[in-house]
Protein backbone atom coordinates (compact mmCIF):
# COMPACT_ATOMS: atom_id res chain seq x y z
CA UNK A 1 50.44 16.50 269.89
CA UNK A 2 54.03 17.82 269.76
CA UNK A 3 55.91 15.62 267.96
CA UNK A 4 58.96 15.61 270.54
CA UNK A 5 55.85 14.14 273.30
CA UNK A 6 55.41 11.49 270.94
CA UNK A 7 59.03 10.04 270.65
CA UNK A 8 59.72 10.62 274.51
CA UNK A 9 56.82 9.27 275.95
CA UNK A 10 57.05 5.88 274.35
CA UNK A 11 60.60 5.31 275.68
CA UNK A 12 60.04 6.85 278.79
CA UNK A 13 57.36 3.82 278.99
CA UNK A 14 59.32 1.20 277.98
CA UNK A 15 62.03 2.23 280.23
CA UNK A 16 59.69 2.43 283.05
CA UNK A 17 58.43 -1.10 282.07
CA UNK A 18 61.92 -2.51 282.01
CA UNK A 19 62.64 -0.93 285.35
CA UNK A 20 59.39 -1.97 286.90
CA UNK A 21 60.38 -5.35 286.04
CA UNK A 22 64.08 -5.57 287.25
CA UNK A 23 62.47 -4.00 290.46
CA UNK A 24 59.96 -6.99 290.84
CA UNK A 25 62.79 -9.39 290.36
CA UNK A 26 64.79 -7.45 293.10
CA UNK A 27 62.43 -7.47 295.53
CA UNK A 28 61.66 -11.20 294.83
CA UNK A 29 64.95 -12.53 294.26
CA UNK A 30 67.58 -10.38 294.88
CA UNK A 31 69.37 -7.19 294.01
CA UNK A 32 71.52 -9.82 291.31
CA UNK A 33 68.28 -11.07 289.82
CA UNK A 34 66.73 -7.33 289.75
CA UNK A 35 70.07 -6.38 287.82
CA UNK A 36 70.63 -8.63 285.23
CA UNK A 37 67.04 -8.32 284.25
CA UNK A 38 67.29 -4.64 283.96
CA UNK A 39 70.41 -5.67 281.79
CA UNK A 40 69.00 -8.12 279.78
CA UNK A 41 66.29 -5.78 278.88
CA UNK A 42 68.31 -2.49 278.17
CA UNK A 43 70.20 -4.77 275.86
CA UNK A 44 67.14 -5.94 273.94
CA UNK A 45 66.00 -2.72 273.75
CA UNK A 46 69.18 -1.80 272.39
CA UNK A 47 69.22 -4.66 270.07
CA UNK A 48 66.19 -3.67 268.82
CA UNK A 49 66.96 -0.25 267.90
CA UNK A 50 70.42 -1.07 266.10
CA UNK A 51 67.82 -3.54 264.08
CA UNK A 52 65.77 -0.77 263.12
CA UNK A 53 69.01 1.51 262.57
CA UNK A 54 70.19 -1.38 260.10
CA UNK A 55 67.21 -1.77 258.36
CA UNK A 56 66.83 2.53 257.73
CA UNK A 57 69.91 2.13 256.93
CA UNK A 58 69.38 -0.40 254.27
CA UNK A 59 66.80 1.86 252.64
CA UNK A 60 68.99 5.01 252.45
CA UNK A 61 71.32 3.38 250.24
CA UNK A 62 68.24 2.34 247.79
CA UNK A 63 64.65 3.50 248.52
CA UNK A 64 63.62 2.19 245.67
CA UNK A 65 64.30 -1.20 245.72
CA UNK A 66 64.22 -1.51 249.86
CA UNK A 67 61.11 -1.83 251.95
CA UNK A 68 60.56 0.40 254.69
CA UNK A 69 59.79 -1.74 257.85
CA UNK A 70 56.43 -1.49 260.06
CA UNK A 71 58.70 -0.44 262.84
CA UNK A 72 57.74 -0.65 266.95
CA UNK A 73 57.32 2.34 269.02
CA UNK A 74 58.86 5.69 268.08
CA UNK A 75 60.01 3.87 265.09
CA UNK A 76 56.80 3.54 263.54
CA UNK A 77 56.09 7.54 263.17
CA UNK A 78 59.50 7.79 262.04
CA UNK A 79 59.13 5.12 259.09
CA UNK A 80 55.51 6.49 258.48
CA UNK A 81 56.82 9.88 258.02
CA UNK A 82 59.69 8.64 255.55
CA UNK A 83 56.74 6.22 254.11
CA UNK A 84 55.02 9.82 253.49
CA UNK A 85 58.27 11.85 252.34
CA UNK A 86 58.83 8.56 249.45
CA UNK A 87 55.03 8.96 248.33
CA UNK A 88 55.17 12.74 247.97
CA UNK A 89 58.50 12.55 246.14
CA UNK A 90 57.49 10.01 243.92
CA UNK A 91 54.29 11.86 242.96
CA UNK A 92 56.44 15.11 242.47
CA UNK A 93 59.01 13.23 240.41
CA UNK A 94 56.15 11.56 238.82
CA UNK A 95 54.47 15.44 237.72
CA UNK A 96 57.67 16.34 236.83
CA UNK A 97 58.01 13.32 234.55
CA UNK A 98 54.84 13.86 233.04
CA UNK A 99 55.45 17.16 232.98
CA UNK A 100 58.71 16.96 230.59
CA UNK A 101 57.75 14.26 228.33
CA UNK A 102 54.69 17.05 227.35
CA UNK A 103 57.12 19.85 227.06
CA UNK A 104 59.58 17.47 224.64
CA UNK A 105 56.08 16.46 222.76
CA UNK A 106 55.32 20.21 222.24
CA UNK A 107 58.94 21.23 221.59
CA UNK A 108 58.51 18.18 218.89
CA UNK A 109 55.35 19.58 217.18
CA UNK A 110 56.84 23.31 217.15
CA UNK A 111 57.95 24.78 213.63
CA UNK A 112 60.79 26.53 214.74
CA UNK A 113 63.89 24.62 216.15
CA UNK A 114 64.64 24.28 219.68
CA UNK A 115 68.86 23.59 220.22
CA UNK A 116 69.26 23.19 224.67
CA UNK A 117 72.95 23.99 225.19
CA UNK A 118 74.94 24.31 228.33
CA UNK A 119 77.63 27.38 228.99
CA UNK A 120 80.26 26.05 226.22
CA UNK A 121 77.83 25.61 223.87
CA UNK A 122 77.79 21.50 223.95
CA UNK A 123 74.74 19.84 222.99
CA UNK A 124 72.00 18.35 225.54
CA UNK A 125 68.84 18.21 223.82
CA UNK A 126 66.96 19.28 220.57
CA UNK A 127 63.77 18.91 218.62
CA UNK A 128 62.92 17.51 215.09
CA UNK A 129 62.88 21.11 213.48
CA UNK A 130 66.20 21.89 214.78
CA UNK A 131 67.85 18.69 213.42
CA UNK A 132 66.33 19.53 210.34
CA UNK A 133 67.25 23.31 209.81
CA UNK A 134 71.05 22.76 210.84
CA UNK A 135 71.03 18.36 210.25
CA UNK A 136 72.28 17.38 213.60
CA UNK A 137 70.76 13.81 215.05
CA UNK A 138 70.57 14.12 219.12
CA UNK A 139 71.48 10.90 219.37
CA UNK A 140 74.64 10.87 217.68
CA UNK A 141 75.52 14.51 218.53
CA UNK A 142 74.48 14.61 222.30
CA UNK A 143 77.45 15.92 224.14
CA UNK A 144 79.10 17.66 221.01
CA UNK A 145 79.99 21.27 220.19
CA UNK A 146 77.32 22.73 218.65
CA UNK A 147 79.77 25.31 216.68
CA UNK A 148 81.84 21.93 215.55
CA UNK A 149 78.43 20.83 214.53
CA UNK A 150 76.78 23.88 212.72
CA UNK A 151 80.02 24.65 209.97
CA UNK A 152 79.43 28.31 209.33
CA UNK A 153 81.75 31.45 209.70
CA UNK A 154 78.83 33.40 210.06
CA UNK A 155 77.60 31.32 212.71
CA UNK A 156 81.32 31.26 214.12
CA UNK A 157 80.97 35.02 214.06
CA UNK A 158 78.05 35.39 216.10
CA UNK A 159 79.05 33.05 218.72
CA UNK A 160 82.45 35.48 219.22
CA UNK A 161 81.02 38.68 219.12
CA UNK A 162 78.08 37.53 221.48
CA UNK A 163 75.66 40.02 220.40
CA UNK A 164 72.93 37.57 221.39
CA UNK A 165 70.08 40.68 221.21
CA UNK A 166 70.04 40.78 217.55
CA UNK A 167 69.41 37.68 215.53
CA UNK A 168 71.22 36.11 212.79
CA UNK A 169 70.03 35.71 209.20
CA UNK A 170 72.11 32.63 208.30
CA UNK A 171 72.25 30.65 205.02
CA UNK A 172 72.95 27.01 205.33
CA UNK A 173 72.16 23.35 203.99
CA UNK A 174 70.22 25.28 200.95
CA UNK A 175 67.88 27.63 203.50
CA UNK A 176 67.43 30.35 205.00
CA UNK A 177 67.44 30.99 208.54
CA UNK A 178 66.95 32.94 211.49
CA UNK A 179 68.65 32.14 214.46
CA UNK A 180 69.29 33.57 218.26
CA UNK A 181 70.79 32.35 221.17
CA UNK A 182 68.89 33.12 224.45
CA UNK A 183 71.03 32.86 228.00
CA UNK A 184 68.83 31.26 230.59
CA UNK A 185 69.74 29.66 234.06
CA UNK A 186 73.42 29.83 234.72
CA UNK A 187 74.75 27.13 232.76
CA UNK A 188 72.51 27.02 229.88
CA UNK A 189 71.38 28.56 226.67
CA UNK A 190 68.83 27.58 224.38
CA UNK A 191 69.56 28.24 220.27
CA UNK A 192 66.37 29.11 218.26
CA UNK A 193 66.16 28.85 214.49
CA UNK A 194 63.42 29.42 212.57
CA UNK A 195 63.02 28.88 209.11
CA UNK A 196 62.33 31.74 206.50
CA UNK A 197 63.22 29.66 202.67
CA UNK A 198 59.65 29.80 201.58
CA UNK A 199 58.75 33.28 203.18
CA UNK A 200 61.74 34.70 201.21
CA UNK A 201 60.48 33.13 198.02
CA UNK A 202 56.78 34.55 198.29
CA UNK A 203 58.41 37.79 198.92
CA UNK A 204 60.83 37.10 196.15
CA UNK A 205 57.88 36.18 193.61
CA UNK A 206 55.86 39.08 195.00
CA UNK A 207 58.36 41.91 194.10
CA UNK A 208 59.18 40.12 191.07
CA UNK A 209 55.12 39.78 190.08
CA UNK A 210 55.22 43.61 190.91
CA UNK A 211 58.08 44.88 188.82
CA UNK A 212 56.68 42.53 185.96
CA UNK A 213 53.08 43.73 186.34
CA UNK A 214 54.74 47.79 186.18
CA UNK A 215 56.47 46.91 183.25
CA UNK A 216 54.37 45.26 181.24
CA UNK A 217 51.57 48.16 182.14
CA UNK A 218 54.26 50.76 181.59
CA UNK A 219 54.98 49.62 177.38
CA UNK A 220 51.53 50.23 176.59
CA UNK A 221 51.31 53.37 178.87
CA UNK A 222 53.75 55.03 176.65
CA UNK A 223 52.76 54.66 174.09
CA UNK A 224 49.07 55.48 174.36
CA UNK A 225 50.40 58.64 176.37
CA UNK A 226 52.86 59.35 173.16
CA UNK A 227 49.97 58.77 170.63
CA UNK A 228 48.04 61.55 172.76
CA UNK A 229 50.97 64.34 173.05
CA UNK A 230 50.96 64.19 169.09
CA UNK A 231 47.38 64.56 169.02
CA UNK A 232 47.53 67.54 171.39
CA UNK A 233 50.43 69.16 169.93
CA UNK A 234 49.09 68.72 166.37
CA UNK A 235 45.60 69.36 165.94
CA UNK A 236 46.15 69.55 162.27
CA UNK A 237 47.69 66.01 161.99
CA UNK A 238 46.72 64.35 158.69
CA UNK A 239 43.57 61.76 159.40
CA UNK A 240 44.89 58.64 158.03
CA UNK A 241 48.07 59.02 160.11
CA UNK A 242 45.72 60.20 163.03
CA UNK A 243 43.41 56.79 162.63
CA UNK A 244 46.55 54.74 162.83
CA UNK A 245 47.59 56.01 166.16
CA UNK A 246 43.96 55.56 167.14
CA UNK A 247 44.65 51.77 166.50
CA UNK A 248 47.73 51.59 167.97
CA UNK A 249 46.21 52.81 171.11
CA UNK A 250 42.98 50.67 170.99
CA UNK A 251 45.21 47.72 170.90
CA UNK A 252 47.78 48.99 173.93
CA UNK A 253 44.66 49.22 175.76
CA UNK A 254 43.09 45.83 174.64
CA UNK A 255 46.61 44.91 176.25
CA UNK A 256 46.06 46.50 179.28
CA UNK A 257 42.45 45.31 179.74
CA UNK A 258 43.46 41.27 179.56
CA UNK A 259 46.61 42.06 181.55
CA UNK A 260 44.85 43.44 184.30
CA UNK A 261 41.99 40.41 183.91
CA UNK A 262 44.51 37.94 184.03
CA UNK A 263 45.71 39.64 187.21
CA UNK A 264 42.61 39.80 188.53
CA UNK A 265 41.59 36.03 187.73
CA UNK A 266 44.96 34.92 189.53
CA UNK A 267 44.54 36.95 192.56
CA UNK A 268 40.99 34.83 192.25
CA UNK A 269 41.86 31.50 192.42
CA UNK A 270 44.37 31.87 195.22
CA UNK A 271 42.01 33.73 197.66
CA UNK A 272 40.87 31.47 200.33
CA UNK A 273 37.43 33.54 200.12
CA UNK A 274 37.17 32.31 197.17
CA UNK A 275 36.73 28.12 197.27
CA UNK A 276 35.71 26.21 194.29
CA UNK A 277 32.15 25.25 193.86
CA UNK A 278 31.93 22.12 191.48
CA UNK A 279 29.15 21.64 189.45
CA UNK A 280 28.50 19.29 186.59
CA UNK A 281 29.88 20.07 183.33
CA UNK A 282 28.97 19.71 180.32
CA UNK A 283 32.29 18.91 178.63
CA UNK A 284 31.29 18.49 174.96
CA UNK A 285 29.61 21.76 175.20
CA UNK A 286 32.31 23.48 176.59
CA UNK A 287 35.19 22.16 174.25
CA UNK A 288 32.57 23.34 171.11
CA UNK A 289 32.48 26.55 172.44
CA UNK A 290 36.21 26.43 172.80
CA UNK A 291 36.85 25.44 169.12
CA UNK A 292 34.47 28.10 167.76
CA UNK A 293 36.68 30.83 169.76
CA UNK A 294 39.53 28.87 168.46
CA UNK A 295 38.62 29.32 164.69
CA UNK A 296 37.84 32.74 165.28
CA UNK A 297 41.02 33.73 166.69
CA UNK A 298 43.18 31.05 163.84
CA UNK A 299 41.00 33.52 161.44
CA UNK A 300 41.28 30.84 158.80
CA UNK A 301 45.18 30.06 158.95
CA UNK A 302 44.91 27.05 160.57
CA UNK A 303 43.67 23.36 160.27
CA UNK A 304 41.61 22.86 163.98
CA UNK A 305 40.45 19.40 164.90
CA UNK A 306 38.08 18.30 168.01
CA UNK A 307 37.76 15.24 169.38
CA UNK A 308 35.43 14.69 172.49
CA UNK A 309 35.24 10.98 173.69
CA UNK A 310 35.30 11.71 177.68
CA UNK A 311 32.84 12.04 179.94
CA UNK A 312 31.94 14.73 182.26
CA UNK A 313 33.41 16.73 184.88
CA UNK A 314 32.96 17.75 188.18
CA UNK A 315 34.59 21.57 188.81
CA UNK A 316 33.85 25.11 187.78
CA UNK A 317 32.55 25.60 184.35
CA UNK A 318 34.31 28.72 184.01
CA UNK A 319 37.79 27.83 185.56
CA UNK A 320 37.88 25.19 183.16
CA UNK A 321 36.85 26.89 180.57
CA UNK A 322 39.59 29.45 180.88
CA UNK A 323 42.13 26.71 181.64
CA UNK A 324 41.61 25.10 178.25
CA UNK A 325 40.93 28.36 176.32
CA UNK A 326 44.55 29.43 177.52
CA UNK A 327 46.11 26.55 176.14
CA UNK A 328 44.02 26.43 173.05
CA UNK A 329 44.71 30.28 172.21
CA UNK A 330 48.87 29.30 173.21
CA UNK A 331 48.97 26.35 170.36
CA UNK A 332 47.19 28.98 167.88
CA UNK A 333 49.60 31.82 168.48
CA UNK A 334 52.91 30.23 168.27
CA UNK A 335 51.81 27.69 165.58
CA UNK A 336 52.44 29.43 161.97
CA UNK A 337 49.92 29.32 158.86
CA UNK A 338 49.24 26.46 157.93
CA UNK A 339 49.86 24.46 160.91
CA UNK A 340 47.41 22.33 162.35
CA UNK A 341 45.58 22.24 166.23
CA UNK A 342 44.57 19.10 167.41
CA UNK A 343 42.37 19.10 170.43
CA UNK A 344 40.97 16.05 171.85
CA UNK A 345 39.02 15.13 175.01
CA UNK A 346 39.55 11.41 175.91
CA UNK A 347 39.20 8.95 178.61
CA UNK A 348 42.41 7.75 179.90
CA UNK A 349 43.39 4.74 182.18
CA UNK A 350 44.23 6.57 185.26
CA UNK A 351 41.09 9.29 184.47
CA UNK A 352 39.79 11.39 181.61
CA UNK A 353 42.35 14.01 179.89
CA UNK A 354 42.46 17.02 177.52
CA UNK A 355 45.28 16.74 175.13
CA UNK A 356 46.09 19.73 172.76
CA UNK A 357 48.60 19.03 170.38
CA UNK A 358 50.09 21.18 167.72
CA UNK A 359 52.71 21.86 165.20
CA UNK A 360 53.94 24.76 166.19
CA UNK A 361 57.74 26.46 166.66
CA UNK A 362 58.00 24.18 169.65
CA UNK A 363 60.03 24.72 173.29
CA UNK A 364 63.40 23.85 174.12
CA UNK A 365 63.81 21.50 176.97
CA UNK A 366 65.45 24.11 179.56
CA UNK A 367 62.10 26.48 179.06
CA UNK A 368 59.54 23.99 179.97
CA UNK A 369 59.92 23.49 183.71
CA UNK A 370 59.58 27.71 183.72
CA UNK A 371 56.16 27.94 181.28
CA UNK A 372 53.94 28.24 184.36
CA UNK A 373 56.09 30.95 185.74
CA UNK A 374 54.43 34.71 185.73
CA UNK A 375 55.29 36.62 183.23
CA UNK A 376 57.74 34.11 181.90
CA UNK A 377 58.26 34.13 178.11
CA UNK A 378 60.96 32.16 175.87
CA UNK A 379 60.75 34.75 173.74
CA UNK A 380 59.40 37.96 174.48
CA UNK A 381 59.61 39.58 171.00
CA UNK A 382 57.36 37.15 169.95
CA UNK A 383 54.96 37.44 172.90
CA UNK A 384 54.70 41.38 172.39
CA UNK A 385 53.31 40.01 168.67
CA UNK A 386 50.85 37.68 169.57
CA UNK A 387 49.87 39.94 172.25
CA UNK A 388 50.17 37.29 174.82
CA UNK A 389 50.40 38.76 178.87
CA UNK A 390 52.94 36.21 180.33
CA UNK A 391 49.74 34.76 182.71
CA UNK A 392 48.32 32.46 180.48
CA UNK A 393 50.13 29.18 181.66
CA UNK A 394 50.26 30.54 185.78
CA UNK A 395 46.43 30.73 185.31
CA UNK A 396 45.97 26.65 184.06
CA UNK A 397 48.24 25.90 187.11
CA UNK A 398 46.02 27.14 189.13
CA UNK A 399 43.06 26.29 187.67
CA UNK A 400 44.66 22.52 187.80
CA UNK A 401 45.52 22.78 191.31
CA UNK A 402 41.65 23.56 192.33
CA UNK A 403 40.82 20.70 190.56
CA UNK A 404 43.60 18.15 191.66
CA UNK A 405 44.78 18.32 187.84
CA UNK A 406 48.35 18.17 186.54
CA UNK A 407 49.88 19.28 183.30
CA UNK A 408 52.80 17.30 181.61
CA UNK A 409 54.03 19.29 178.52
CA UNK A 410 56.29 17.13 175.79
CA UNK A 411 57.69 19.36 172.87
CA UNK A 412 60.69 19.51 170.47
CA UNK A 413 61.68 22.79 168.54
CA UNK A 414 60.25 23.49 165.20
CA UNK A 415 58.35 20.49 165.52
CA UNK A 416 55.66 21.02 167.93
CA UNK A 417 54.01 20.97 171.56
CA UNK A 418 51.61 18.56 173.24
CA UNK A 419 49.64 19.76 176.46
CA UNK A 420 48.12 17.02 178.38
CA UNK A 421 46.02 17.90 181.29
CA UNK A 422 45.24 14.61 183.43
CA UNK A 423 42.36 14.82 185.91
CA UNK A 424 41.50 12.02 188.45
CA UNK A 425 38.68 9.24 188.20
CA UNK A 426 37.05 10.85 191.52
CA UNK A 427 36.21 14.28 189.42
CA UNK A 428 33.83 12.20 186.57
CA UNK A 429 30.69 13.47 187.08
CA UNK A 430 27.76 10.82 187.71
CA UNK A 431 25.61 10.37 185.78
C-alpha cells in the first residue's frame, strides 16, 4: 500500500470518529454540547501528537540511550520505520567496527610500517613496524608532526620537493630504510617504510664472499698459469728447476681444490634442500679418527692428547666430523714445534662438550668476535703458509647452528687458544 494511504487514512478515521461523535452529542443535546465535544477531542488528539512529537524528540537528541515509543496510529509506522533505520545503522556501524579492528590487526602483523597522516602531515594512526623503523609511540605522538617526529634532512628533503613517485632510501636510528608517501582521499596520506638493514647486509656479505672467493682463486691461478708460460717458452728448462715448479703448482691446486670444497660444503649447510638428518654417533670413534688425521698432519712436531669421557651424539656424522677436524687442524697450524694439542670430549653440566685447547701463538681480543667471518684471517701471511682457506671457522658455525651448538673461544697471545663447543642435553643419544 502507498505509504501516503497509510498515514491519511488513519487520521481521516479518527477525525471522522471525533466528528461522528460531536454530531451525536448535537443532535442529542445541542449544537453547544456537539461543539465542545468536537473540541475536547481535537484537543486530545492534539495532545496526543505533541506527546509523541516530545518523545521523537527526546530520541533525536540521543538514540542511544532513549527508547523509541510503541506509538498509536500513524505514529506507529513512523517509529517502526526509525526502529528499522537504528537496527540497520547499528549493524552497519557494527561491520564497520568489525571491519577496522581486522584491518588495524593486519596492519599490526604487516612487516613493513604503516604511518596514516592527514594533509599537513600530522599523525593519526600507525602500526608496530612503523613505531619501530622511525621510534614514534601513537599514543604519545597522536596529533604531532610527523616531520618534527622523524629528525632527518633527508626526510625534510623529500617532504619539500614532493616527488612522492620515487621512494626514499633513508638511514636512520642505525637502519636502513625505504620509505614513500602515497596521497589518498583528500585530506590524507599514508607513509610506508619498509625495512632493508639485513637485505643490505646479505648483499653486503655476498659481494664481499665474491670478491674474496676471486681473489683467493686468482693467487693460485697465477701462478700455476706463470709456472706453465715458462714451461712453454722453455722447453729446454733444466729438470730439477722444472720439478720444482711442478710442486709449486700441485700445491696452488691442492689450494684450489679445498677452497672450492669448503665453498661447496658452506653453500651445503645453508640450503634449505638440504636439512640435517641425525643419526647416532659414535663419538669415541669419531674423535680417534680425528686424532690419527691430527698426528698425521702435526707430522711429529707436536705433543697430541685425547680425552673421550662423553657420551654420544645425535647429528650428522660427517658435519661433525668436519666441525671438529677444522678446529683440530686450526690448533695444529698456528701452534709451533713443540707445542702441545689437547683435545678432550667431556660431559658438562649444562650438556656434553668438545674442548680443544692448545699452546699456540694465540688471538688478540679484538680478532675473536670476527674468527667465524669468511675469509677472515688475523694474519694472512701466515694463513698463505699453513695453507689455510679463510672457511674453516664459517664452516663450525654452521655446522653448530644445525645442531643447536655454540662456540665460546678464550685465548691470550703467545700463550694459547681454547675452543669449547657446548651442545645441549636434548642431542645425547639414547642409549
Amino acid at each position: 500500500m502507498n505509504p501516503r494511504l497509510l498515514f491519511w487514512i488513519p487520521a481521516g478515521l479518527r477525525l471522522s470518529i471525533i466528528l461522528a461523535g460531536a454530531g451525536g452529542l448535537w443532535y442529542m443535546f445541542g449544537p453547544a454540547a456537539g461543539i465542545a465535544a468536537a473540541i475536547v477531542g481535537l484537543l486530545a488528539l492534539l495532545v496526543i501528537q505533541l506527546h509523541y512529537l516530545y518523545q521523537l524528540s527526546n530520541w533525536l537528541e540521543d538514540p542511544n540511550s532513549a527508547k523509541l515509543p510503541d506509538g498509536w496510529g500513524a505514529w506507529t509506522d513512523i517509529f517502526s520505520r526509525l526502529y528499522r533505520m537504528q537496527r540497520g545503522h547499528e549493524k552497519n556501524q557494527a561491520e564497520l567496527t568489525e571491519w577496522l579492528t581486522r584491518f588495524r590487526q593486519a596492519m599490526s602483523l604487516l612487516p613493513d610500517g604503516v604511518v596514516i597522516m592527514d594533509d599537513v602531515l600530522f599523525l593519526e594512526w600507525c602500526n608496530p613496524a612503523a613505531e619501530k623503523h622511525l621510534g614514534l609511540q601513537l599514543e604519545r605522538d597522536k596529533g604531532m608532526r610527523v616531520t618534527n617526529l622523524v629528525r632527518s634532512p633527508e626526510f625534510m628533503d623529500y617532504i619539500i620537493l614532493g616527488r612522492y613517485d620515487q621512494p626514499l632510501t633513508l638511514s636512520f636510528r642505525d637502519n636502513k630504510l625505504v620509505v614513500q608517501i602515497i596521497p589518498f582521499e583528500n585530506r590524507r596520506q599514508i607513509l610506508v617504510t619498509h625495512d632493508i638493514t639485513e637485505s643490505e647486509r646479505i648483499d653486503m656479505m655476498r659481494r664481499d664472499f665474491i670478491a674474496n672467493a676471486s681473489h683467493e682463486l686468482r693467487t693460485p691461478l697465477t701462478v700455476i698459469n706463470g709456472f706453465l708460460e715458462i714451461a712453454t717458452s722453455q722447453p729446454n728448462l733444466d729438470p730439477q728447476v722444472r720439478m720444482s715448479h711442478l710442486k709449486l703448482m700441485t700445491e696452488q691446486g691442492h689450494r684450489m681444490q679445498n677452497l672450492v670444497e669448503d665453498m661447496l660444503t658452506l653453500t651445503r649447510l645453508e640450503s634449505v634442500d638440504y636439512p640435517l638428518r641425525p643419526e647416532k654417533v659414535n663419538m669415541r670413534m669419531l674423535l680417534e679418527q680425528i686424532e690419527q688425521e691430527a698426528v698425521a698432519l702435526s707430522a711429529g712436531r707436536h705433543i697430541i692428547s685425547l680425552q673421550v669421557d662423553g657420551p654420544d651424539l645425535k647429528g650428522g656424522t660427517e658435519e661433525l666430523r668436519s666441525a671438529f677436524g677444522n678446529l683440530v687442524s686450526n690448533a695444529i697450524r698456528y701452534t709451533p714445534a713443540e707445542g702441545s694439542i689437547d683435545i678432550r670430549w667431556e660431559d658438562g653440566e649444562a650438556g656434553p662438550q668438545f674442548v680443544v685447547r692448545d699452546t699456540g701463538i694465540g688471538i688478540r681480543p679484538e680478532h675473536i668476535s670476527r674468527l667465524t667471518e669468511r675469509f677472515y684471517r688475523v694474519d694472512k701471511s701466515r694463513s698463505r703458509e699453513t695453507q689455510g682457506t679463510g672457511l674453516g671457522l664459517a664452516i663450525v658455525k654452521h655446522v653448530l647452528l644445525r645442531h643447536d651448538a655454540t662456540l665460546a673461544i678464550e685465548s691470550e697471545p703467545e700463550k694459547g687458544s681454547t675452543f669449547t663447543v657446548r651442545f645441549s642435553k636434548s642431542r645425547v643419544a639414547d642409549h
